[in-house]
PDB file of N, CA and C in Angstrom:
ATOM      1  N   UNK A   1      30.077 -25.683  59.932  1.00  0.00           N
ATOM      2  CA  UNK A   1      31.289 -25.218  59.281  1.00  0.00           C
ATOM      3  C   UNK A   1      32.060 -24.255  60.190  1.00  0.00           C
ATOM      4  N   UNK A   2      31.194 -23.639  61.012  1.00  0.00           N
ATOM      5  CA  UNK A   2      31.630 -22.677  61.992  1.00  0.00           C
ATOM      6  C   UNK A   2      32.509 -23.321  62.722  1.00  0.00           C
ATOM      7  N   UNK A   3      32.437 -24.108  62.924  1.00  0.00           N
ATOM      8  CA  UNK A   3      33.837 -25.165  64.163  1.00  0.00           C
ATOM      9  C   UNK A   3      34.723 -25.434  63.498  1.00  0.00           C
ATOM     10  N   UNK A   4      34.630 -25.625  62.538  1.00  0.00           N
ATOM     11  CA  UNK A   4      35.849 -26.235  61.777  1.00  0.00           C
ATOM     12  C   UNK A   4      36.514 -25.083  60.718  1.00  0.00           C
ATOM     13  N   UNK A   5      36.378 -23.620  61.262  1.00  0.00           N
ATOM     14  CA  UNK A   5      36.987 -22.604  60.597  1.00  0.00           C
ATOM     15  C   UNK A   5      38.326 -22.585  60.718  1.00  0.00           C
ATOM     16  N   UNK A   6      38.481 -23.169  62.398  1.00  0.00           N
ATOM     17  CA  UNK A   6      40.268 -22.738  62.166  1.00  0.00           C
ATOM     18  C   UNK A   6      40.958 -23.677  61.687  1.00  0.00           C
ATOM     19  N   UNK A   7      40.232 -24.857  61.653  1.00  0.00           N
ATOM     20  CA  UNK A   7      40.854 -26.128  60.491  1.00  0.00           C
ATOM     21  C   UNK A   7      41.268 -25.939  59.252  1.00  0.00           C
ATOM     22  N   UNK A   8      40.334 -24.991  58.692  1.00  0.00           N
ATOM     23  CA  UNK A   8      40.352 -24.707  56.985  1.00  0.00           C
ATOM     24  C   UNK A   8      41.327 -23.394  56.742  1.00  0.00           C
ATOM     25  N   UNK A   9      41.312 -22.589  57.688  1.00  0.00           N
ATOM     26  CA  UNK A   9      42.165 -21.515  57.993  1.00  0.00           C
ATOM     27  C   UNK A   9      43.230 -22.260  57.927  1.00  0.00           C
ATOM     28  N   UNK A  10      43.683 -22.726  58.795  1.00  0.00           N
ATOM     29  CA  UNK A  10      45.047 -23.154  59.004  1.00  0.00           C
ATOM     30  C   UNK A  10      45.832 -23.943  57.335  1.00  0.00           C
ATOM     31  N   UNK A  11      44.944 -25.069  57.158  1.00  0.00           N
ATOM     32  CA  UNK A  11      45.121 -25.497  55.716  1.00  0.00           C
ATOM     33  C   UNK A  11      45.239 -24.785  54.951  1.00  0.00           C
ATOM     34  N   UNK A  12      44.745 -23.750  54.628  1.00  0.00           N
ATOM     35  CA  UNK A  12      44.885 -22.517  53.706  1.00  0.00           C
ATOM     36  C   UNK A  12      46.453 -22.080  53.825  1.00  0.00           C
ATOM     37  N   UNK A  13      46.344 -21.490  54.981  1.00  0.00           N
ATOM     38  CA  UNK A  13      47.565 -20.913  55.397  1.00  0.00           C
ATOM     39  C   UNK A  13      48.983 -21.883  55.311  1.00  0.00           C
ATOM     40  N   UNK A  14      48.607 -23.250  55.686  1.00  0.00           N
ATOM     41  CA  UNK A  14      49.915 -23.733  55.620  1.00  0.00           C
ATOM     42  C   UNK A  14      50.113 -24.911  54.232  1.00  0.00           C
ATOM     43  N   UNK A  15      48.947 -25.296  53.283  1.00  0.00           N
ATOM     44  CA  UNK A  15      49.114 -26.207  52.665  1.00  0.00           C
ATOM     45  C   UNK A  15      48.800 -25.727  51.346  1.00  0.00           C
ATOM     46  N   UNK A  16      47.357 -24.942  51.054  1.00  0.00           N
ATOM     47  CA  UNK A  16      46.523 -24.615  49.828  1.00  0.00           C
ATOM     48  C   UNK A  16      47.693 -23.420  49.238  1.00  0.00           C
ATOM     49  N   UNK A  17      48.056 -22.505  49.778  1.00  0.00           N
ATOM     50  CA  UNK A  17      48.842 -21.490  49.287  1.00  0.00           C
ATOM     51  C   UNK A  17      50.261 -22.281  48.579  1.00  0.00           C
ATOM     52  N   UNK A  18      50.650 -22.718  49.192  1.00  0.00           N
ATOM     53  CA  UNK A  18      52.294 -23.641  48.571  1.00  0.00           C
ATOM     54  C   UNK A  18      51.624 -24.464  47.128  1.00  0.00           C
ATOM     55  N   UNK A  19      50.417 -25.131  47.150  1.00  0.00           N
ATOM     56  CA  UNK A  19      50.007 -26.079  46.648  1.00  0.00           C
ATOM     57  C   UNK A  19      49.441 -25.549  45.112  1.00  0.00           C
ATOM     58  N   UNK A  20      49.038 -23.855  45.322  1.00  0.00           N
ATOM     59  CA  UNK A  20      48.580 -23.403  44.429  1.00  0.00           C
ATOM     60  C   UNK A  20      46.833 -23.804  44.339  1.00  0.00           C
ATOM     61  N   UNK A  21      46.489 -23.854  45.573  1.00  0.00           N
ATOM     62  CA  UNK A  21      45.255 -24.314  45.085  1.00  0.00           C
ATOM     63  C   UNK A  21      43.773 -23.592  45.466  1.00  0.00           C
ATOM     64  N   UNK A  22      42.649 -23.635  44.167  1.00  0.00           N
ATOM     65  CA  UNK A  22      41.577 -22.901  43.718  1.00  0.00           C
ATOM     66  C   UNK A  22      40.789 -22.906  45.382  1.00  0.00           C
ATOM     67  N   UNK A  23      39.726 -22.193  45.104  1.00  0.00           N
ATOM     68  CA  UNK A  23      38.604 -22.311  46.814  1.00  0.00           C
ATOM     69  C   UNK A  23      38.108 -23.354  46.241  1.00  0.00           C
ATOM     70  N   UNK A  24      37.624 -23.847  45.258  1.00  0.00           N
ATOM     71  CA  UNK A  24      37.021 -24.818  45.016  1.00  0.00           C
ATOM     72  C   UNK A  24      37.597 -26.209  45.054  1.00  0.00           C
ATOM     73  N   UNK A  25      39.069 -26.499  44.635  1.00  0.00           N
ATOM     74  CA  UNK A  25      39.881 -27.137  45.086  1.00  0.00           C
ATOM     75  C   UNK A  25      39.981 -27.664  47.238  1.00  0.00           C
ATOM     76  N   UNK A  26      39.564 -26.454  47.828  1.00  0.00           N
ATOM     77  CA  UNK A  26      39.922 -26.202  49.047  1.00  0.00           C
ATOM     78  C   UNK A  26      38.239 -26.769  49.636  1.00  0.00           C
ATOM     79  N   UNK A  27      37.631 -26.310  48.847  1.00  0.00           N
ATOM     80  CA  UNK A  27      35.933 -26.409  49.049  1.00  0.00           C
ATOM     81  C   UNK A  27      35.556 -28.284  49.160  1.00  0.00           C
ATOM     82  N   UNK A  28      36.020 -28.539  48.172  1.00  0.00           N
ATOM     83  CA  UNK A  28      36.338 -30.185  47.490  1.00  0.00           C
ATOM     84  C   UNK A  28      36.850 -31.082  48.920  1.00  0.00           C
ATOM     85  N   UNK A  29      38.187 -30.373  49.225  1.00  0.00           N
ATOM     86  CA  UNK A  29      38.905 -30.931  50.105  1.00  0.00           C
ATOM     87  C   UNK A  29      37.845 -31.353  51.252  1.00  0.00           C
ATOM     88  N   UNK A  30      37.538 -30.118  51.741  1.00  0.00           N
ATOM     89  CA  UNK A  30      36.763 -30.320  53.066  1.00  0.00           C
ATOM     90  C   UNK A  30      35.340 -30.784  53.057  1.00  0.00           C
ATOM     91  N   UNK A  31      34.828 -30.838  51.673  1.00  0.00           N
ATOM     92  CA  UNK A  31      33.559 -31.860  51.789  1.00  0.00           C
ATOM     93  C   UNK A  31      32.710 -31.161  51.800  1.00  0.00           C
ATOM     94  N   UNK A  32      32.653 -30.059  50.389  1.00  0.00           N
ATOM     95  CA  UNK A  32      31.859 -29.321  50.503  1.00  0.00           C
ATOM     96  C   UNK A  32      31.780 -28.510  48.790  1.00  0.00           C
ATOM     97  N   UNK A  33      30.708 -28.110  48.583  1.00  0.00           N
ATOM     98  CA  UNK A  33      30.347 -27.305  47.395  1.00  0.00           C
ATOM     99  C   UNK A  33      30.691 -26.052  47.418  1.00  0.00           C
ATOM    100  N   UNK A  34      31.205 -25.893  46.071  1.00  0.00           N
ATOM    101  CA  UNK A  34      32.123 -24.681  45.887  1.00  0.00           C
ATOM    102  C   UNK A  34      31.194 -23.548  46.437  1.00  0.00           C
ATOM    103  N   UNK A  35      29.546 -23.145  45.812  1.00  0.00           N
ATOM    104  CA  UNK A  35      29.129 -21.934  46.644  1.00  0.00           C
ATOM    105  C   UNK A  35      28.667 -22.458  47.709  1.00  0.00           C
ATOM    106  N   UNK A  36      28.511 -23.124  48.746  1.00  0.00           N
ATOM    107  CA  UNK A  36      27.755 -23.156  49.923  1.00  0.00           C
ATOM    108  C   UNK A  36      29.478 -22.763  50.402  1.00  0.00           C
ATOM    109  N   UNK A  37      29.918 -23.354  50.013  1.00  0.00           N
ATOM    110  CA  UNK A  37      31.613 -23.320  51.319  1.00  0.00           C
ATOM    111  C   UNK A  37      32.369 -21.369  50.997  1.00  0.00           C
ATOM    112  N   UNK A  38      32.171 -21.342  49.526  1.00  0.00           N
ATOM    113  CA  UNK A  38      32.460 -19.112  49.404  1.00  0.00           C
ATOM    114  C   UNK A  38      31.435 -18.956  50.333  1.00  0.00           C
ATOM    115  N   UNK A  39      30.259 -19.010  50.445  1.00  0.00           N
ATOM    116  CA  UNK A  39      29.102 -18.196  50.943  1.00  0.00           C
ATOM    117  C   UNK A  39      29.911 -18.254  52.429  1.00  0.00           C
ATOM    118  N   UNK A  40      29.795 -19.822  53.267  1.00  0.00           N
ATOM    119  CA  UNK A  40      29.580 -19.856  54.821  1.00  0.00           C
ATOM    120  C   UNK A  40      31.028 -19.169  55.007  1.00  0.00           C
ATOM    121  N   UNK A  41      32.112 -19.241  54.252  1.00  0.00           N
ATOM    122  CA  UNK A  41      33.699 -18.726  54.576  1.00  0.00           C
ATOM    123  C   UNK A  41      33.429 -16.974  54.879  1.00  0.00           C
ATOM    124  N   UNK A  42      32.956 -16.518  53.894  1.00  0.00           N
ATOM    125  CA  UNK A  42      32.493 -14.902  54.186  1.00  0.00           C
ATOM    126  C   UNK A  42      31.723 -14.382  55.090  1.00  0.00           C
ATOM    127  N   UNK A  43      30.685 -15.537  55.174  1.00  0.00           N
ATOM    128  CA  UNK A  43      29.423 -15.111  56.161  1.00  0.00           C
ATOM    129  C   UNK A  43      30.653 -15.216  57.778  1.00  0.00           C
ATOM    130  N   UNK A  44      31.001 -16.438  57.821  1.00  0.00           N
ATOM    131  CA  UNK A  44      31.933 -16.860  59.087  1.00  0.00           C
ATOM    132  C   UNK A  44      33.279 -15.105  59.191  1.00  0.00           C
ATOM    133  N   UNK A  45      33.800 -15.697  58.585  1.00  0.00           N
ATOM    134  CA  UNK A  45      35.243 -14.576  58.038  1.00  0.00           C
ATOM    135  C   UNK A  45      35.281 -13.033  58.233  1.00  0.00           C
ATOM    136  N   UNK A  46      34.425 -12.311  57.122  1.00  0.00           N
ATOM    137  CA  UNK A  46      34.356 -10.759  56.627  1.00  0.00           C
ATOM    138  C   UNK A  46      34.979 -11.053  55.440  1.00  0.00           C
ATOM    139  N   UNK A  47      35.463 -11.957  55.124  1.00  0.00           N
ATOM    140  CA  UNK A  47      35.979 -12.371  53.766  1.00  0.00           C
ATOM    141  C   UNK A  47      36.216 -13.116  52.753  1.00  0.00           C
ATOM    142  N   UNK A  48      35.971 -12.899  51.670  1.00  0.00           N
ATOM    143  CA  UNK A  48      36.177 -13.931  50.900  1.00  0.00           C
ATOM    144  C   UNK A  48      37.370 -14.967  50.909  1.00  0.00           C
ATOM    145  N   UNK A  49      37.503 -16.524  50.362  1.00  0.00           N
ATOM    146  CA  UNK A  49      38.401 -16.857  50.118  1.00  0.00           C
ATOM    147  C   UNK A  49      39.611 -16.449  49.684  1.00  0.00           C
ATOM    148  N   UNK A  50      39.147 -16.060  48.377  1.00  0.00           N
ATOM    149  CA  UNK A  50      39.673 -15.164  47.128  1.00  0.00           C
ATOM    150  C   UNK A  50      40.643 -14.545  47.802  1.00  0.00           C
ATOM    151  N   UNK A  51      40.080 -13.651  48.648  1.00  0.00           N
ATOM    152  CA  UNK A  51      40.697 -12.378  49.403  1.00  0.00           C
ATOM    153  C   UNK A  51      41.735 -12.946  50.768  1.00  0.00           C
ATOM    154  N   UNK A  52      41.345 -13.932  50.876  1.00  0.00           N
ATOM    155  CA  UNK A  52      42.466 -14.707  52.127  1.00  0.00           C
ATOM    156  C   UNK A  52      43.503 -15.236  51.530  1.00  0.00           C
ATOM    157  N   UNK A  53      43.768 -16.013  50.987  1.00  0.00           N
ATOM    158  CA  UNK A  53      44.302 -16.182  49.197  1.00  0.00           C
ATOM    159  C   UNK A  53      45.574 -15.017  48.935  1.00  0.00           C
ATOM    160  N   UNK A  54      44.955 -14.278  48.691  1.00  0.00           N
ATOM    161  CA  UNK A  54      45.347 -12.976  48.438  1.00  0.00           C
ATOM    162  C   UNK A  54      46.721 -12.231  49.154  1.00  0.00           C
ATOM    163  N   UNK A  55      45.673 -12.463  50.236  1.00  0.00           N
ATOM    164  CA  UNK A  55      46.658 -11.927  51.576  1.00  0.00           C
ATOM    165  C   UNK A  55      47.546 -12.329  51.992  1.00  0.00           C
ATOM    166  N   UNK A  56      47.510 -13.731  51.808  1.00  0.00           N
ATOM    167  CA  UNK A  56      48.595 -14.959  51.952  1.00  0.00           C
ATOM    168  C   UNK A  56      49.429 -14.736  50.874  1.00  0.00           C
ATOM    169  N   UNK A  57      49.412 -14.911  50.009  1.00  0.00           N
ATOM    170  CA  UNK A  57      50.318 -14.398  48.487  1.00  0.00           C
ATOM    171  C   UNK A  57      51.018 -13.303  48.884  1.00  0.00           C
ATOM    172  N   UNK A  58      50.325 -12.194  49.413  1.00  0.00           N
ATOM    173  CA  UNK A  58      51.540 -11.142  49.358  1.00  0.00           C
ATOM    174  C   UNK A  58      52.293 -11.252  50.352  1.00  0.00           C
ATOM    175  N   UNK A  59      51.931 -11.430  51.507  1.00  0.00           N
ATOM    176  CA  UNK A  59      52.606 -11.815  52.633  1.00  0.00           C
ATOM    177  C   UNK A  59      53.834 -12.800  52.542  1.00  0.00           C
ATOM    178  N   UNK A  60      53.510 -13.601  51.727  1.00  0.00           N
ATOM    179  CA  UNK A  60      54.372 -14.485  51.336  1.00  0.00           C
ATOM    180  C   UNK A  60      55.635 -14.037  50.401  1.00  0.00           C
ATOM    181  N   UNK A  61      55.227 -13.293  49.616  1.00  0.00           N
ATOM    182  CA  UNK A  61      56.303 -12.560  48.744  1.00  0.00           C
ATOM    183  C   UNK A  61      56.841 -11.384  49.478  1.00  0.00           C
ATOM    184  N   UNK A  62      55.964 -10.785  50.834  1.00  0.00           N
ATOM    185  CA  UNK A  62      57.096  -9.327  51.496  1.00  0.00           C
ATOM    186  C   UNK A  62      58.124 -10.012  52.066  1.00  0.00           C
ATOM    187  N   UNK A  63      57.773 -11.273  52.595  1.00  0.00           N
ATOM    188  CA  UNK A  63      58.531 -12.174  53.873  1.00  0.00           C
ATOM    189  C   UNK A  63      60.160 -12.691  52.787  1.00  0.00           C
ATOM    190  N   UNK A  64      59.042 -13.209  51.264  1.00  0.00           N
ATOM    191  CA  UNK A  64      60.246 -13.681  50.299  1.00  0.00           C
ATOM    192  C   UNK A  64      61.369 -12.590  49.864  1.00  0.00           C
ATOM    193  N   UNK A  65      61.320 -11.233  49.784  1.00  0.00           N
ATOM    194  CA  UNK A  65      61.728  -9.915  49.919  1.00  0.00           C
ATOM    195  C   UNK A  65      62.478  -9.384  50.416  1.00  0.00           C
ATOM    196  N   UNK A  66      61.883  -9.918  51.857  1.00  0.00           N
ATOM    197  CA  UNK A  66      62.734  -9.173  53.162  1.00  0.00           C
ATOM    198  C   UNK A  66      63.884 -10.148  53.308  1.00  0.00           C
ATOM    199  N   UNK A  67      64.023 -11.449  52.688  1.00  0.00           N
ATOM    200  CA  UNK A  67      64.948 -12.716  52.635  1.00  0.00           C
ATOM    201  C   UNK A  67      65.831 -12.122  51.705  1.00  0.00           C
ATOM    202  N   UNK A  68      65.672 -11.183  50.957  1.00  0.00           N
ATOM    203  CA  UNK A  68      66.601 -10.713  49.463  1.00  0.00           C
ATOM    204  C   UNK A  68      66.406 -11.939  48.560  1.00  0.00           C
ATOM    205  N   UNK A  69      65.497 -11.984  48.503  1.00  0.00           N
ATOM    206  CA  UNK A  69      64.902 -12.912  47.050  1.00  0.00           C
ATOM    207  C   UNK A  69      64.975 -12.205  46.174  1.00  0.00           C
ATOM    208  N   UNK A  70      65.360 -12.992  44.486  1.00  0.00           N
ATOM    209  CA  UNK A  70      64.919 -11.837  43.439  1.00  0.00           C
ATOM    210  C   UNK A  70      63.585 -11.987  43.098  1.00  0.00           C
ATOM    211  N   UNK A  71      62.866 -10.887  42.974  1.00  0.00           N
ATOM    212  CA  UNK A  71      62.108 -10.391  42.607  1.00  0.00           C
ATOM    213  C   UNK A  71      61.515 -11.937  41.317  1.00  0.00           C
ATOM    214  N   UNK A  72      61.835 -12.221  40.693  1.00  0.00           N
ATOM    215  CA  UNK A  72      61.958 -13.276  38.962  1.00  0.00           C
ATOM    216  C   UNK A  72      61.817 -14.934  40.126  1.00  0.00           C
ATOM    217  N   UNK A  73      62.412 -15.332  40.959  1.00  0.00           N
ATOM    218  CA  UNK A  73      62.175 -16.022  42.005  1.00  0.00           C
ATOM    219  C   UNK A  73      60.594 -16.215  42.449  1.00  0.00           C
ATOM    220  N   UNK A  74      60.271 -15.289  42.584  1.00  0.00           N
ATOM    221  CA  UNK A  74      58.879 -15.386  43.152  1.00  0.00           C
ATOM    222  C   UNK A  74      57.850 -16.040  42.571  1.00  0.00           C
TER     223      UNK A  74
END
């Protein structure tokens, strides 16, 4: 799974976030069980899905922000 981190990274980042979609959804995708794929993502990472997820979301809404989006938009 370790090789194929920046694969799932990247998908995250450019497809799962737009798509709205669960780790387990993401877990599914890549051919894998929801806890073995949380466990190896954290063990690999420092972080949870959840928490990458996360980060992406807000990032996504400072960037939507700094565009003068309204706020109700988001």
């Amino acid at each position: 799974m370790k090789s194929k981190m920046p694969k799932i990274l990247s998908f995250i980042s450019e497809e799962a976030v737009s798509r709205k979609m669960t780790s387990e959804e993401i877990a599914v995708h890549f051919g894998y069980d929801k806890h073995h794929f949380s466990r190896k993502f954290k063990e690999i990472n420092g972080f949870s899905v959840a928490e990458f997820l996360s980060s992406l979301k807000v990032e996504k809404a400072i960037f939507e922000l700094d565009e003068e989006k309204r706020i109700l938009d988001l």
